[in-house]
Protein backbone atom coordinates (compact mmCIF):
# COMPACT_ATOMS: atom_id res chain seq x y z
CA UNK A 1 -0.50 225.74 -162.29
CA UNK A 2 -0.15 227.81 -158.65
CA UNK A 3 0.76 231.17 -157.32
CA UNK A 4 2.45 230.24 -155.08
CA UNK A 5 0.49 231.49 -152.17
CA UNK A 6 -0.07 228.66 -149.29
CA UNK A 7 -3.34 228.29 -148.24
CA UNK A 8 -2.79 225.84 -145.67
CA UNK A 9 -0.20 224.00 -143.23
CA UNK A 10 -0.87 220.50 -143.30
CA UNK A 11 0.91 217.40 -142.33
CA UNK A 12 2.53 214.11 -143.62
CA UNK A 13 0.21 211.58 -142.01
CA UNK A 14 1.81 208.67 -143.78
CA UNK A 15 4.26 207.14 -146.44
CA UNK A 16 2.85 203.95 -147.84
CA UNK A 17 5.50 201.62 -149.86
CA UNK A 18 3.59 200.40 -152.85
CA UNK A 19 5.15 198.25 -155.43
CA UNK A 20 8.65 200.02 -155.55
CA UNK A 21 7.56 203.95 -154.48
CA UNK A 22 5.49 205.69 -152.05
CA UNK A 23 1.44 206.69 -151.17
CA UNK A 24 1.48 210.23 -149.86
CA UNK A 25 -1.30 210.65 -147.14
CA UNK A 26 -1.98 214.32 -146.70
CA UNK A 27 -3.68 215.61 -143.75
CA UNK A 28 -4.95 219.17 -145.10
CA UNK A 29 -5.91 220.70 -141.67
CA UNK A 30 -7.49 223.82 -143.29
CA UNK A 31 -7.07 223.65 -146.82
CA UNK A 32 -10.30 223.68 -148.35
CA UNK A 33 -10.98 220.76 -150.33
CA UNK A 34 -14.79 220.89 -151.49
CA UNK A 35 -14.26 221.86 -155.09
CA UNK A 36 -11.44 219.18 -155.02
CA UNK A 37 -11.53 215.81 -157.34
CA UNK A 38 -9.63 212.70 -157.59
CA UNK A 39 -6.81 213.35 -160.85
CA UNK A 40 -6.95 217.41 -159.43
CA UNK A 41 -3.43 218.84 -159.01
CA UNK A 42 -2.62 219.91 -155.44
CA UNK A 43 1.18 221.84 -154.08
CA UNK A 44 3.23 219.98 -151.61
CA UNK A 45 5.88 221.86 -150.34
CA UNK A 46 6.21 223.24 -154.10
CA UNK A 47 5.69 219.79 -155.79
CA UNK A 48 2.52 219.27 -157.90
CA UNK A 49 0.91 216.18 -156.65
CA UNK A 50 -2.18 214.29 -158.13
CA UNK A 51 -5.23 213.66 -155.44
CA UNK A 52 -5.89 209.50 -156.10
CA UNK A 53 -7.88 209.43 -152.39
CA UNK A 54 -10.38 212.28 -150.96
CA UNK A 55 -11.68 211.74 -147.57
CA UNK A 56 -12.83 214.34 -144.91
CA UNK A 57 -9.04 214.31 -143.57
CA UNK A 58 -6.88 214.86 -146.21
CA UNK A 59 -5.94 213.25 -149.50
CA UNK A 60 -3.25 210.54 -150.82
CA UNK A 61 -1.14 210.80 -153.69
CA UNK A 62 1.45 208.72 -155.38
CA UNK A 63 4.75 209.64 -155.41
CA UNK A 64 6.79 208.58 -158.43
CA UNK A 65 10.89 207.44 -157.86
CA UNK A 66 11.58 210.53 -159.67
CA UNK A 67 10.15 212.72 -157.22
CA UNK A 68 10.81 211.46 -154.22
CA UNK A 69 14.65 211.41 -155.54
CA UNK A 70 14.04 214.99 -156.98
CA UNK A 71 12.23 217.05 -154.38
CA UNK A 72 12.36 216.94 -150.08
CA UNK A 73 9.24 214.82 -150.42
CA UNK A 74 11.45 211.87 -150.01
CA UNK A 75 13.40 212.91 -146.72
CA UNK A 76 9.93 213.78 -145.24
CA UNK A 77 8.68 211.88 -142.06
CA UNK A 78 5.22 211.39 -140.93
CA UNK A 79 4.40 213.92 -138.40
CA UNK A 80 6.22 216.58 -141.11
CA UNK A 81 4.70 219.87 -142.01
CA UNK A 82 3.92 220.75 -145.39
CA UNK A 83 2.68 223.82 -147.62
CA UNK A 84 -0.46 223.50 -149.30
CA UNK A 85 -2.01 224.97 -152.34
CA UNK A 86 -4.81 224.34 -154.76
CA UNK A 87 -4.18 224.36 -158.62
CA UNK A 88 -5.09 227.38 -160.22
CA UNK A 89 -8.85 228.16 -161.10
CA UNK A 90 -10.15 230.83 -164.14
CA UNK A 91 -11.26 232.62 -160.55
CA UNK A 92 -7.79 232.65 -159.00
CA UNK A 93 -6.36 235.58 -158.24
CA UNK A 94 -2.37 235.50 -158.76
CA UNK A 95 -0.96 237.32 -155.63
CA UNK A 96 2.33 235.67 -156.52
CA UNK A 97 3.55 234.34 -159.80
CA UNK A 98 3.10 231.30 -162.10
CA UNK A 99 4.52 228.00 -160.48
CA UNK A 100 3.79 225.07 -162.04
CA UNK A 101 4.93 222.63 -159.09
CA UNK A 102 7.76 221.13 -161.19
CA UNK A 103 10.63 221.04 -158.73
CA UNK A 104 13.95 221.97 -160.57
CA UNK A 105 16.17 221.06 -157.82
CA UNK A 106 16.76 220.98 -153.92
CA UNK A 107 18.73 223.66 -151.96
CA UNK A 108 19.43 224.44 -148.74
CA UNK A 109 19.26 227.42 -145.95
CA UNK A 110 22.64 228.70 -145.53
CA UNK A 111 21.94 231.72 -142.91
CA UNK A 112 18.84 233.24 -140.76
CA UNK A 113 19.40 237.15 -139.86
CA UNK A 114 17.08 239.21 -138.16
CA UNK A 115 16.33 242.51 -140.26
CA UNK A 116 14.00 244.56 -138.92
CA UNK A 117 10.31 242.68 -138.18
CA UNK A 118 11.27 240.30 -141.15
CA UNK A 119 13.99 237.65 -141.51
CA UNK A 120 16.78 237.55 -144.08
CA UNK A 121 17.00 233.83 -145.59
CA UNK A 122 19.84 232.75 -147.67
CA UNK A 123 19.44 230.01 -149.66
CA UNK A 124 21.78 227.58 -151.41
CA UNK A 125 21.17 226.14 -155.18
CA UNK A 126 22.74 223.58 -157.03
CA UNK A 127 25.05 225.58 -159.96
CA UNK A 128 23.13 224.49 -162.85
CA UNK A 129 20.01 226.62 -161.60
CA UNK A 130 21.67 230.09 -160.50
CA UNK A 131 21.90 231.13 -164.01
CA UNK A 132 17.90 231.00 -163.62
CA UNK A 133 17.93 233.68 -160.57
CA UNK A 134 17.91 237.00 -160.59
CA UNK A 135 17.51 240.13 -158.31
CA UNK A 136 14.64 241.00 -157.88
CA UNK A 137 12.59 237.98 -159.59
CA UNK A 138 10.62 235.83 -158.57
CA UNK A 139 11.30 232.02 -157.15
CA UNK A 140 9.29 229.27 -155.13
CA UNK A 141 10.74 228.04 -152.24
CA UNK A 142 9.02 225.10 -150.98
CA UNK A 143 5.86 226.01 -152.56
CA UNK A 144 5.86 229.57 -152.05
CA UNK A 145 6.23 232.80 -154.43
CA UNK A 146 9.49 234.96 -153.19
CA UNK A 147 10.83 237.90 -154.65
CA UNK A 148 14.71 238.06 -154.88
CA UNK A 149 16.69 240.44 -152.38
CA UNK A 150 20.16 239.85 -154.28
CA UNK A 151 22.02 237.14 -155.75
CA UNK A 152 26.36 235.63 -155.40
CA UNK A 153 26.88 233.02 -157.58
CA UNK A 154 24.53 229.83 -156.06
CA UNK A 155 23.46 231.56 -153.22
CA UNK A 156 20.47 233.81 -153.15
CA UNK A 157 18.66 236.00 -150.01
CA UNK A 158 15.08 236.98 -149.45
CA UNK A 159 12.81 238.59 -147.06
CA UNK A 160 10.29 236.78 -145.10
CA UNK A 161 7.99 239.23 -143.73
CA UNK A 162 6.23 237.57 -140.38
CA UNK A 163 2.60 236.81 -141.73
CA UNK A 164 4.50 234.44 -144.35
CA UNK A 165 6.49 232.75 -141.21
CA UNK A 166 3.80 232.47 -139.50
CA UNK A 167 1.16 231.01 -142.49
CA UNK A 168 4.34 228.48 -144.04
CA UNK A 169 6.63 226.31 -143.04
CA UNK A 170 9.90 228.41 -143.64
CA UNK A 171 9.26 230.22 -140.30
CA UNK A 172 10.84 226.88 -138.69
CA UNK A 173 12.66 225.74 -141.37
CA UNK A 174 16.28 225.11 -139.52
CA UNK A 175 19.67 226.40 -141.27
CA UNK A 176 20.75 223.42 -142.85
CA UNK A 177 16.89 222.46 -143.91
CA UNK A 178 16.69 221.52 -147.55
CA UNK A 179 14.03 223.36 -149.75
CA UNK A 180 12.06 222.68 -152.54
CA UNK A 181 13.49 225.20 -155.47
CA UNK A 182 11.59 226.03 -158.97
CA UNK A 183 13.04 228.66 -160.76
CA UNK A 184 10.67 231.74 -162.68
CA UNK A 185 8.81 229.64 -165.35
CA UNK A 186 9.60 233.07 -167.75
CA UNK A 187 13.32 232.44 -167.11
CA UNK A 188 13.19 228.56 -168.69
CA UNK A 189 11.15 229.95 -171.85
CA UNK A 190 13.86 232.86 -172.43
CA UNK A 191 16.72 230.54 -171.62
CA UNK A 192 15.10 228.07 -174.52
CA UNK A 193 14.29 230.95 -176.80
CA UNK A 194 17.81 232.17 -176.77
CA UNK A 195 18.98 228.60 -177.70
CA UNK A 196 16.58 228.00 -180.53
CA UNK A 197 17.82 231.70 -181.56
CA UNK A 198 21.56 230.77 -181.78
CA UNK A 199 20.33 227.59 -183.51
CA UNK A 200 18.70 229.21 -186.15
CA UNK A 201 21.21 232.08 -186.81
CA UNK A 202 23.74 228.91 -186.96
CA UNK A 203 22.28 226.90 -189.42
CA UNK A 204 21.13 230.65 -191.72
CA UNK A 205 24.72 231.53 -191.64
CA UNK A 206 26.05 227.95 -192.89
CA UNK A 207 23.75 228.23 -195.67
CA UNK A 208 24.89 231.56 -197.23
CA UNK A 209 28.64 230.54 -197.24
C-alpha cells in the first residue's frame, strides 16, 4: 500500500529483455532506500513494483507482460523520469489516500490552463473507469494522490498546486502524455458491495415466489 505522496524523482536507467519481458533498473536519486529489502514493494509512476536488486544507485525490478501492456511503464525510455514512493510503514503518515499501486488503466492529458499560481489538468480515462470518479474524490495519477475538481463523462480536471509540479513528474508531463490512472480503492469495494447486494436480493426474492 502508498499514499500517494512522491518522495522522489528518479529515472529509468535501463530496460533489460529477459526471457520474454523486461528488468526495470531504477535510479532513485533521492529516495531513501536504507530500510529497503529485496521482495519490498516500491511506486513507479503509480505501479507497485517488487525490488529483486538493491545497490547504492537504485534498484531493478521485473516487469511482468501484463504490466508493461497495462501501465506507461512499457512506453518508457531510459533517460525517463519517474515518481517514487515507498510502501506504506505502521509509521506512515497518510497525507494522501490509500493506493495500492494496481494500475486500472492508462489515460491521457487532454488540456493545461493556467489558474491562478496552480495549473488546471484535464485528464482523459478509458469509459469503463469514469463510473469510478467522482468530484471531489480522490485518484492517483501516475503515482500521486489528487483530489477531483469536477468530472464530464471520461474526462476529469484537477489542480496542481506548484510544490507538486515541481516535486513530480506531471509538472512536464506534455498534453498528449499518457498517465498512470488507479481509481479510489473505496470506490471498487462499494461498486462490488452493490453487486453482491443485487445478487443476494435476487436470489431471496426467487426463493419466496
Amino acid at each position: 500500500m502508498f499514499t500517494g505522496i512522491v518522495q522522489a524523482v528518479g529515472r529509468i536507467a535501463a530496460l533489460e529483455p529477459r526471457g520474454g519481458d523486461v528488468r526495470l533498473r531504477v535510479e532513485t536519486a533521492s529516495l531513501p532506500l536504507d530500510d529497503v529489502r529485496i521482495g519490498d514493494s516500491i511506486s513507479v509512476s503509480g505501479a507497485c513494483l517488487t525490488a529483486v536488486e538493491i545497490d547504492g544507485e537504485g534498484f531493478a525490478a521485473d516487469v511482468s507482460n501484463e504490466t508493461l501492456e497495462c501501465t506507461k511503464l512499457g512506453h518508457l525510455e531510459a533517460g525517463s523520469s519517474v515518481n517514487l514512493e515507498c510502501s506504506l510503514t505502521p509509521h506512515t503518515a497518510l497525507g494522501g489516500h490509500l493506493v495500492t499501486g494496481h494500475v486500472d488503466g492508462l489515460g491521457s492529458v487532454i488540456n493545461k490552463v493556467e489558474d491562478a499560481r496552480s495549473t488546471r489538468f484535464e485528464f482523459e480515462v478509458p469509459d469503463d473507469l469514469k463510473k469510478y470518479i467522482a468530484a471531489k474524490g480522490s485518484v492517483c495519477v501516475d503515482g500521486v494522490s489528487l483530489t477531483v475538481n469536477s468530472v464530464e463523462d471520461t474526462r476529469f480536471s484537477v489542480n496542481i498546486i506548484p510544490h507538486t509540479a515541481e516535486v513530480t513528474t506531471l509538472g512536464s508531463t506534455p498534453v498528449g502524455g499518457q498517465v498512470n490512472i488507479e481509481v479510489d480503492l473505496l470506490a471498487r469495494y462499494v461498486e462490488r458491495l452493490l453487486a453482491a447486494g443485487e445478487t443476494h436480493g435476487s436470489i431471496h426474492s426467487h426463493g419466496t415466489r
